[in-house]
C-alpha atoms as a PDB file:
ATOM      1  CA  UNK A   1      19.807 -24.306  10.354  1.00  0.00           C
ATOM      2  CA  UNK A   2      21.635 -21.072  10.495  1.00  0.00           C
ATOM      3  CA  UNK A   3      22.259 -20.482   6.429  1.00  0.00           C
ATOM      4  CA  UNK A   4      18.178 -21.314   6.627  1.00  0.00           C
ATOM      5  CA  UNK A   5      17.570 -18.349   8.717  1.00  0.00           C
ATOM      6  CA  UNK A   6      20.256 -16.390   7.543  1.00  0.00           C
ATOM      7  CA  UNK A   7      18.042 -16.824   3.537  1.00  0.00           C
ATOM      8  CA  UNK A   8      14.811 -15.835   5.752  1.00  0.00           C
ATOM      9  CA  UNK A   9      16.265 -12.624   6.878  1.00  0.00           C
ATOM     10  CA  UNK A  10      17.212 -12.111   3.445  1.00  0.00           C
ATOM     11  CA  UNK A  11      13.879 -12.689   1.834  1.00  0.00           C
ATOM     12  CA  UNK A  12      11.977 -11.313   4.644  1.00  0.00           C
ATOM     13  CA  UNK A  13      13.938  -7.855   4.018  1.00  0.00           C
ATOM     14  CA  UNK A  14      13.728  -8.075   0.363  1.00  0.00           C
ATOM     15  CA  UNK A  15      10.434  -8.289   0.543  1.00  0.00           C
ATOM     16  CA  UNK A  16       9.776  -5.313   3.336  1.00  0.00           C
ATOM     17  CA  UNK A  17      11.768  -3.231   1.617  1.00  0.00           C
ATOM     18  CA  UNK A  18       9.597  -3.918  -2.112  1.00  0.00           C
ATOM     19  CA  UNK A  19       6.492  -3.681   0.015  1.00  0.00           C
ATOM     20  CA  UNK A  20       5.688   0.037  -0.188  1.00  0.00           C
ATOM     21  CA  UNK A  21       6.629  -0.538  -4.544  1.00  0.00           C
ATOM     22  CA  UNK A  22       2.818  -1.455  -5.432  1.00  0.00           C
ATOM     23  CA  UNK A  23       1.159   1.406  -3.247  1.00  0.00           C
ATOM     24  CA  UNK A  24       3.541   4.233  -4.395  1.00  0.00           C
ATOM     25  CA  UNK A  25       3.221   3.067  -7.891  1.00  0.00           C
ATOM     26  CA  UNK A  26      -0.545   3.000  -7.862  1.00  0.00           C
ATOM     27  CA  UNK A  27      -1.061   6.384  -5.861  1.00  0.00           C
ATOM     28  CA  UNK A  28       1.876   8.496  -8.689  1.00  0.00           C
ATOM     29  CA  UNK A  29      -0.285   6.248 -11.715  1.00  0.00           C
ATOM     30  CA  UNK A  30      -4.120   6.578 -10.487  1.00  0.00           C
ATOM     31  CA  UNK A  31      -4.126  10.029  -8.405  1.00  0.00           C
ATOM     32  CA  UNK A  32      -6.145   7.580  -5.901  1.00  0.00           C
ATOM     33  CA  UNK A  33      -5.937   7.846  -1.875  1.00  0.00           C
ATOM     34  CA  UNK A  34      -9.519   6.390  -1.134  1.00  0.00           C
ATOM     35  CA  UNK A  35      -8.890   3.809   1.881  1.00  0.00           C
ATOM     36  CA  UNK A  36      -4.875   4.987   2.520  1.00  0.00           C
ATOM     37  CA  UNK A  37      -3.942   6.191   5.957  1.00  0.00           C
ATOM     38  CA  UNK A  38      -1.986   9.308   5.957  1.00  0.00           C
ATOM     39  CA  UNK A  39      -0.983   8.353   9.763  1.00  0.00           C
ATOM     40  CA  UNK A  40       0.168   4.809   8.129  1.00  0.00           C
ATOM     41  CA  UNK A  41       2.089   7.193   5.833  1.00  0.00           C
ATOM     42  CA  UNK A  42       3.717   8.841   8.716  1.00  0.00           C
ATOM     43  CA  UNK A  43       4.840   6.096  10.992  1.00  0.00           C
ATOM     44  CA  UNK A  44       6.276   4.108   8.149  1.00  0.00           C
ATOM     45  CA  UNK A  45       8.555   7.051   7.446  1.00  0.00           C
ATOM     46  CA  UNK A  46       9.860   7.318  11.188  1.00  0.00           C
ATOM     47  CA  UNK A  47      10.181   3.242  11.873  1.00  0.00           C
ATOM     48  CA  UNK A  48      11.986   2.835   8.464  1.00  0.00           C
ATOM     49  CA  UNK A  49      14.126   5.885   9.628  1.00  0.00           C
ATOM     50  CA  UNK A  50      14.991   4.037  13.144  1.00  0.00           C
ATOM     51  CA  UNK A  51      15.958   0.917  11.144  1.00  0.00           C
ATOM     52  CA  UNK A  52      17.943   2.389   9.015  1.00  0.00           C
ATOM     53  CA  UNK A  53      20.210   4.765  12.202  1.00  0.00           C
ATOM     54  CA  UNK A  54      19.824   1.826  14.236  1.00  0.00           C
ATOM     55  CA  UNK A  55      21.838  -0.161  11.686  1.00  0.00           C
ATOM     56  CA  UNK A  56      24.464   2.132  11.142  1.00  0.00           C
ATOM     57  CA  UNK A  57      24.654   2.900  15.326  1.00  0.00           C
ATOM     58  CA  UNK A  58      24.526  -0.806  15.866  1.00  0.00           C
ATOM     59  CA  UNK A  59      26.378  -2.129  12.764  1.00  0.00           C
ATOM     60  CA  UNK A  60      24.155  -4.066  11.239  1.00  0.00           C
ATOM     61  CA  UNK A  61      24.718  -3.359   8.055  1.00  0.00           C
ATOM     62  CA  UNK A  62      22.139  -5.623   6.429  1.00  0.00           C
ATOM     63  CA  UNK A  63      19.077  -3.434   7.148  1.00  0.00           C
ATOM     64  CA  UNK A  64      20.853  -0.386   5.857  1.00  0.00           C
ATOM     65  CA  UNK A  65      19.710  -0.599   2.209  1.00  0.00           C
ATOM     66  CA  UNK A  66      16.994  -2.048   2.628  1.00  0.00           C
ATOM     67  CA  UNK A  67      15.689   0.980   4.961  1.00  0.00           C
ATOM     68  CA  UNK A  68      17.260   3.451   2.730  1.00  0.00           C
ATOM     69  CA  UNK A  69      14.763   1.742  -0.443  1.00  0.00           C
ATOM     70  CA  UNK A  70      11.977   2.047   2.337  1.00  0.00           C
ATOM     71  CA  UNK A  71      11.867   5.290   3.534  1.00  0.00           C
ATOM     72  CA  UNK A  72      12.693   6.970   0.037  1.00  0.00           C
ATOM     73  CA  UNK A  73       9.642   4.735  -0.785  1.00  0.00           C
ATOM     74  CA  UNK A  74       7.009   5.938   1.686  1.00  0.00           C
ATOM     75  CA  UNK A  75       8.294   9.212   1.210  1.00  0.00           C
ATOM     76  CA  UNK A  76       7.545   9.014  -2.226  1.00  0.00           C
ATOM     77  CA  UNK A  77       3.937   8.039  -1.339  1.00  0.00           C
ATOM     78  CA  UNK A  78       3.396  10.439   1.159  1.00  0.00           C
ATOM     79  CA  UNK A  79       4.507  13.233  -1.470  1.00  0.00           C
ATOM     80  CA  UNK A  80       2.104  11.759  -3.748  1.00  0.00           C
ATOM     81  CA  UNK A  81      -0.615  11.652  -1.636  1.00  0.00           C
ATOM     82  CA  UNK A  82      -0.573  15.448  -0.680  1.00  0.00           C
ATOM     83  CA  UNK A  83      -0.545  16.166  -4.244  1.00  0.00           C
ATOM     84  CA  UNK A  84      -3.632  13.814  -5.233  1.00  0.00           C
ATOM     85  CA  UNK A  85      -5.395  14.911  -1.799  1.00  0.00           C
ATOM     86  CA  UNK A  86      -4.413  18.044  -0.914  1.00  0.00           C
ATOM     87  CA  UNK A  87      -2.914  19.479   2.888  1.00  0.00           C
ATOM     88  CA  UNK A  88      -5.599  17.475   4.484  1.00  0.00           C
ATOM     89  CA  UNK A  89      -3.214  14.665   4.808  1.00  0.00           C
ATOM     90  CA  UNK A  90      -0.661  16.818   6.403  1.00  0.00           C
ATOM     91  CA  UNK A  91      -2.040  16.462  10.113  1.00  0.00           C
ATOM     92  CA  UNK A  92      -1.755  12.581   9.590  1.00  0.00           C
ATOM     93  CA  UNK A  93       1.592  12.098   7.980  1.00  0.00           C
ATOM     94  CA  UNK A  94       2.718  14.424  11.308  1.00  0.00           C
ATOM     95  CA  UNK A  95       1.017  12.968  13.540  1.00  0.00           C
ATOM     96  CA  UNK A  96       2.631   9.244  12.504  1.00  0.00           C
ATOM     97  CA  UNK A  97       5.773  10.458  11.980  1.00  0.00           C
ATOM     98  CA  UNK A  98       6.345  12.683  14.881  1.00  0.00           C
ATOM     99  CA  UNK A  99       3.890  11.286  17.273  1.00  0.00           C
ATOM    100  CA  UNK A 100       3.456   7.494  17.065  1.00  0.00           C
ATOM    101  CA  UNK A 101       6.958   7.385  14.975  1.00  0.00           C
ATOM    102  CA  UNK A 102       8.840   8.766  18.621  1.00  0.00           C
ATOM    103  CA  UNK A 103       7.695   5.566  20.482  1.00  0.00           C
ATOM    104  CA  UNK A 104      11.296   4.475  20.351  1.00  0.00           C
ATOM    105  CA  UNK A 105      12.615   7.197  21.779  1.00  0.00           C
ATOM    106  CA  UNK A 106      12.469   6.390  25.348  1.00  0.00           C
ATOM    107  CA  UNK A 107      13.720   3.004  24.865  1.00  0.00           C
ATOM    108  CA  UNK A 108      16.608   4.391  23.401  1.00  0.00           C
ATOM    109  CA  UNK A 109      17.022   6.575  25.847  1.00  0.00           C
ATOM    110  CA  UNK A 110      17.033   4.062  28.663  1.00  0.00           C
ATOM    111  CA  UNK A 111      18.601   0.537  27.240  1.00  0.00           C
ATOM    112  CA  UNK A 112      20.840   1.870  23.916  1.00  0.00           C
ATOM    113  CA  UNK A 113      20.654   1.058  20.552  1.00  0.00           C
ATOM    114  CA  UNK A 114      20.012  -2.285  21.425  1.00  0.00           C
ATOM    115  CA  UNK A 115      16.963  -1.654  23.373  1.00  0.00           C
ATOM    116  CA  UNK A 116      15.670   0.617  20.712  1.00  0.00           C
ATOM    117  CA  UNK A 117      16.070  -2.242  18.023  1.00  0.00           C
ATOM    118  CA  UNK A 118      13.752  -4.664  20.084  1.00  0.00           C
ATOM    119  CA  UNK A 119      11.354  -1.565  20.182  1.00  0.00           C
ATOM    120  CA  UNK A 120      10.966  -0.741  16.683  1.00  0.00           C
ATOM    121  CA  UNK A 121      10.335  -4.579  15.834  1.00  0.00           C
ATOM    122  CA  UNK A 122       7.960  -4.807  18.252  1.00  0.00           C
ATOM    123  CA  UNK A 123       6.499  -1.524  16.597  1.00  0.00           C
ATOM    124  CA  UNK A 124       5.591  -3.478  13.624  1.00  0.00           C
ATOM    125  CA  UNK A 125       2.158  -4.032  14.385  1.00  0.00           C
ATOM    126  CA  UNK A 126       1.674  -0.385  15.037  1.00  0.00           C
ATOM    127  CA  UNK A 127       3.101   0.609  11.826  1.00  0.00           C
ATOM    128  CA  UNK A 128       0.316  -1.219  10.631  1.00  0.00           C
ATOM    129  CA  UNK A 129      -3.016  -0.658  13.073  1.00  0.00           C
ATOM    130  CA  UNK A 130      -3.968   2.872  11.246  1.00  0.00           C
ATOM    131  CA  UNK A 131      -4.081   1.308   7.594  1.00  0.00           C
ATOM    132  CA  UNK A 132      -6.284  -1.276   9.068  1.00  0.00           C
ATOM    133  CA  UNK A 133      -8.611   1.691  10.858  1.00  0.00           C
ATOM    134  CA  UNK A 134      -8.655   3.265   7.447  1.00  0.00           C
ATOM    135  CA  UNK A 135      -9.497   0.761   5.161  1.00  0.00           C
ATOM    136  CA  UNK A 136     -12.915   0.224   7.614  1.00  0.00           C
ATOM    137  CA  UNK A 137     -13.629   3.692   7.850  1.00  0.00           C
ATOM    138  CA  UNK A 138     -13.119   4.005   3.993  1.00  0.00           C
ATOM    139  CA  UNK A 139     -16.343   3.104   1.617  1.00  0.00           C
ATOM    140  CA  UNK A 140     -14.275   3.234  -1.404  1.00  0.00           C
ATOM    141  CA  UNK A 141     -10.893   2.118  -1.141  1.00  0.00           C
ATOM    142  CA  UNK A 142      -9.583   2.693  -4.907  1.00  0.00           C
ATOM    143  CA  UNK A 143      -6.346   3.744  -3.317  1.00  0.00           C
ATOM    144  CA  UNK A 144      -5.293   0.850  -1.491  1.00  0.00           C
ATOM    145  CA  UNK A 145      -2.939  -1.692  -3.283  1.00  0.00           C
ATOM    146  CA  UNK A 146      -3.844  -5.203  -2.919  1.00  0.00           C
ATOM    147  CA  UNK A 147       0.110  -6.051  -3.753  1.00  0.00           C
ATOM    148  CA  UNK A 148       1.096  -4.180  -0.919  1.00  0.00           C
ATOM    149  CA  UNK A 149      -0.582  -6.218   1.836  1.00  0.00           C
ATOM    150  CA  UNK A 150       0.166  -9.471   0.089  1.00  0.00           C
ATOM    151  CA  UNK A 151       3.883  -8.834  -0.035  1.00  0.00           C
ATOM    152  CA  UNK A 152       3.419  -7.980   3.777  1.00  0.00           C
ATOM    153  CA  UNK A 153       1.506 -10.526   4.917  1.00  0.00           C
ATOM    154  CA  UNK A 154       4.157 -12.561   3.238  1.00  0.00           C
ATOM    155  CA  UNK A 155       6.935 -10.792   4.575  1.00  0.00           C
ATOM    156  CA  UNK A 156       5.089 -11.434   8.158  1.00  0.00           C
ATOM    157  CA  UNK A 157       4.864 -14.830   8.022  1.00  0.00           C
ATOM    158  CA  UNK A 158       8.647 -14.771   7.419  1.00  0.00           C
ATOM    159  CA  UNK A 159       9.342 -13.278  10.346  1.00  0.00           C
ATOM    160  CA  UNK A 160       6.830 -15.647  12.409  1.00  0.00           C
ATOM    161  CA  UNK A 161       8.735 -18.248  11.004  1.00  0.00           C
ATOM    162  CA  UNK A 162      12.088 -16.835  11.814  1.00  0.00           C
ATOM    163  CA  UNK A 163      11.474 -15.941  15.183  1.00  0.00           C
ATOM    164  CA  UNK A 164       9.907 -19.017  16.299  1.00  0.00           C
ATOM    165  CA  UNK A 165      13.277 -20.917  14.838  1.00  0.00           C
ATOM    166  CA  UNK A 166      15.255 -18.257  16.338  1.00  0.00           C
ATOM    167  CA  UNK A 167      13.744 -17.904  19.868  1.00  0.00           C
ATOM    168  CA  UNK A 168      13.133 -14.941  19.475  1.00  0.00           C
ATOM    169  CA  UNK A 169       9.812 -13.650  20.901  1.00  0.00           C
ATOM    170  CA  UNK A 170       9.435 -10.427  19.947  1.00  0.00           C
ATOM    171  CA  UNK A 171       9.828 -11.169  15.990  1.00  0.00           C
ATOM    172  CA  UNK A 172       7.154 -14.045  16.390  1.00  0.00           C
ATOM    173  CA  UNK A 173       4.954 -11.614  17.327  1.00  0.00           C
ATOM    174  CA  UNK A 174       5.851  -8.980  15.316  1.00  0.00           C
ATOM    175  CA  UNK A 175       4.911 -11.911  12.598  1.00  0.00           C
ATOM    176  CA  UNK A 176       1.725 -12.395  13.516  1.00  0.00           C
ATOM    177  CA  UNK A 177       0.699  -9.798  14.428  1.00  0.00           C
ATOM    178  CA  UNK A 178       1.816  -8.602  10.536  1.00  0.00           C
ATOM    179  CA  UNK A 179       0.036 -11.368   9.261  1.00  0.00           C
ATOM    180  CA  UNK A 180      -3.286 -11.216  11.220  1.00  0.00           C
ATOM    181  CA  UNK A 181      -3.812  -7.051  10.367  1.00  0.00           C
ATOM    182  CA  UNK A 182      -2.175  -7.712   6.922  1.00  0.00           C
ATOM    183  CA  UNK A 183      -5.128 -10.202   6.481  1.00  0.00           C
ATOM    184  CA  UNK A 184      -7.834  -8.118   7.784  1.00  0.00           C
ATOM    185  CA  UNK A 185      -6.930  -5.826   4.362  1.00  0.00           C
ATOM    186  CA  UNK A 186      -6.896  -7.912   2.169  1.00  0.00           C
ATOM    187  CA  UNK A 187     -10.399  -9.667   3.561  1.00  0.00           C
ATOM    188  CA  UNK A 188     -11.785  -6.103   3.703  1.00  0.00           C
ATOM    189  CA  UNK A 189     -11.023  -5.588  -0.195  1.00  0.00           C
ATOM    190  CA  UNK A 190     -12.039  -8.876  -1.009  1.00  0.00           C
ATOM    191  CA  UNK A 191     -15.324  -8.179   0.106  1.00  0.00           C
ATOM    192  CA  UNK A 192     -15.573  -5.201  -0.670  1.00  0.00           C
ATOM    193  CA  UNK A 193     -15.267  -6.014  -4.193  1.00  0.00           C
ATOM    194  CA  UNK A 194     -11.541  -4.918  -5.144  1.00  0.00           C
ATOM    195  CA  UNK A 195     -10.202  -8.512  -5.964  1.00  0.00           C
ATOM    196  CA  UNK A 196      -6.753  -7.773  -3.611  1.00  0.00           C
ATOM    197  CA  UNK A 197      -5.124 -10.666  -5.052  1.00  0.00           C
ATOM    198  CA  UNK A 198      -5.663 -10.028  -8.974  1.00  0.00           C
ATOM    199  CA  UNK A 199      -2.445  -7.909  -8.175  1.00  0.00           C
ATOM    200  CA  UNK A 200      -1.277  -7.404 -12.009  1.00  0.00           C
ATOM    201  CA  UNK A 201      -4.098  -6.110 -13.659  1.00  0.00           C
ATOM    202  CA  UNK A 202      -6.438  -4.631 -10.933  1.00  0.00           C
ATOM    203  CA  UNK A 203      -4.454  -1.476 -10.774  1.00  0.00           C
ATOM    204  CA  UNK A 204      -5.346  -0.441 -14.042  1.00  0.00           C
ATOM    205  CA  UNK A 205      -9.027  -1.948 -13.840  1.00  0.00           C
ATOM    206  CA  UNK A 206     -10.124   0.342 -10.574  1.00  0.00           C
ATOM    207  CA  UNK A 207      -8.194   3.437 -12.386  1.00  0.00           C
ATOM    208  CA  UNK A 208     -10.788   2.946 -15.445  1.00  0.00           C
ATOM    209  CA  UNK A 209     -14.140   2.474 -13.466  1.00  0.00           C
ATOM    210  CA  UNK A 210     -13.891   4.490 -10.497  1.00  0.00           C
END
């Protein structure tokens, strides 16, 4: 039982750490941000930052390169995205990363590193909560990848699984509640008309028609 969840944690990082790969690729190839929060931007940025000190405070070493992949990925979008939308994304990519991104603070402060860990997994579903507001406040959402939110819906589930073998209650719900917004996307660009899960060919498709 413990080699399974030992290959979990090893998929489920893989997986978080390819996650951003789709949505950087498609914003530096199609000069698209229609339906892509800048606050998302933001706050992935700080929480892959805590994972990646809390791993080297706390020595676990297996979340190192995968946060090191992460945050040079989301900081690759969020470059991208100023460039294809201007400084109006500024005030968002701030305000995730130094506002919403600081939730771990305090818990640090108060209970240590290990504290702090339990608060940035538990941060997962706020990671994710502005990409959901955006992609429903967005009528054309050209710049959201539908390979992104599979992989983390995917990635989700993982953890679901793992925690409820593990007993541990915070990653269960950091699983679902991955899985349930991660859904929400993906049922907003289905019906929307964006076909989320032709994930090979629907990049260059919406760069060609809208």
């Amino acid at each position: 039982m413990n080699i399974l969840l030992i290959v979990l944690v090893i998929i489920a990082s893989v997986m978080g750490s390819l996650m951003a790969f789709p949505q950087a690729r498609r914003i530096v190839r199609t000069r698209r941000i229609e339906g892509v929060s800048a606050v998302w931007i933001g706050v992935s940025i700080a929480l892959n930052s805590w994972w990646l000190v809390y791993g080297i405070f706390a020595s676990v070493w297996a979340v190192v390169p995968v946060s090191v992949i992460s945050v040079g990925l989301y900081s690759t979008i969020a470059v991208a995205f100023l460039l294809s939308g201007g400084k109006s994304g500024l005030p968002g990519i701030l305000l995730g990363l130094f506002g919403l991104g600081l939730v771990p603070l305090p818990f640090l402060l108060v209970g240590g590193w290990e504290l702090a860990g339990v608060a940035v997994g538990l941060c997962y579903g706020l990671q994710l909560l502005p990409a959901v507001i955006e992609v429903f406040r967005s009528v054309k959402l050209a710049g959201v990848s539908g390979a992104t939110w599979v992989l983390a819906a995917l990635e989700s589930a993982i953890w679901l699984v793992y925690g409820m073998a593990a007993g541990d209650a915070g990653l269960a719900l950091a699983g679902v509640s991955g899985v349930v917004m991660a859904a929400v996307i993906l049922v907003r660009l289905a019906v929307t008309g964006h076909r989320p899960f032709a994930v090979v060919a629907v990049d260059r498709r919406l760069a060609s028609t809208r």
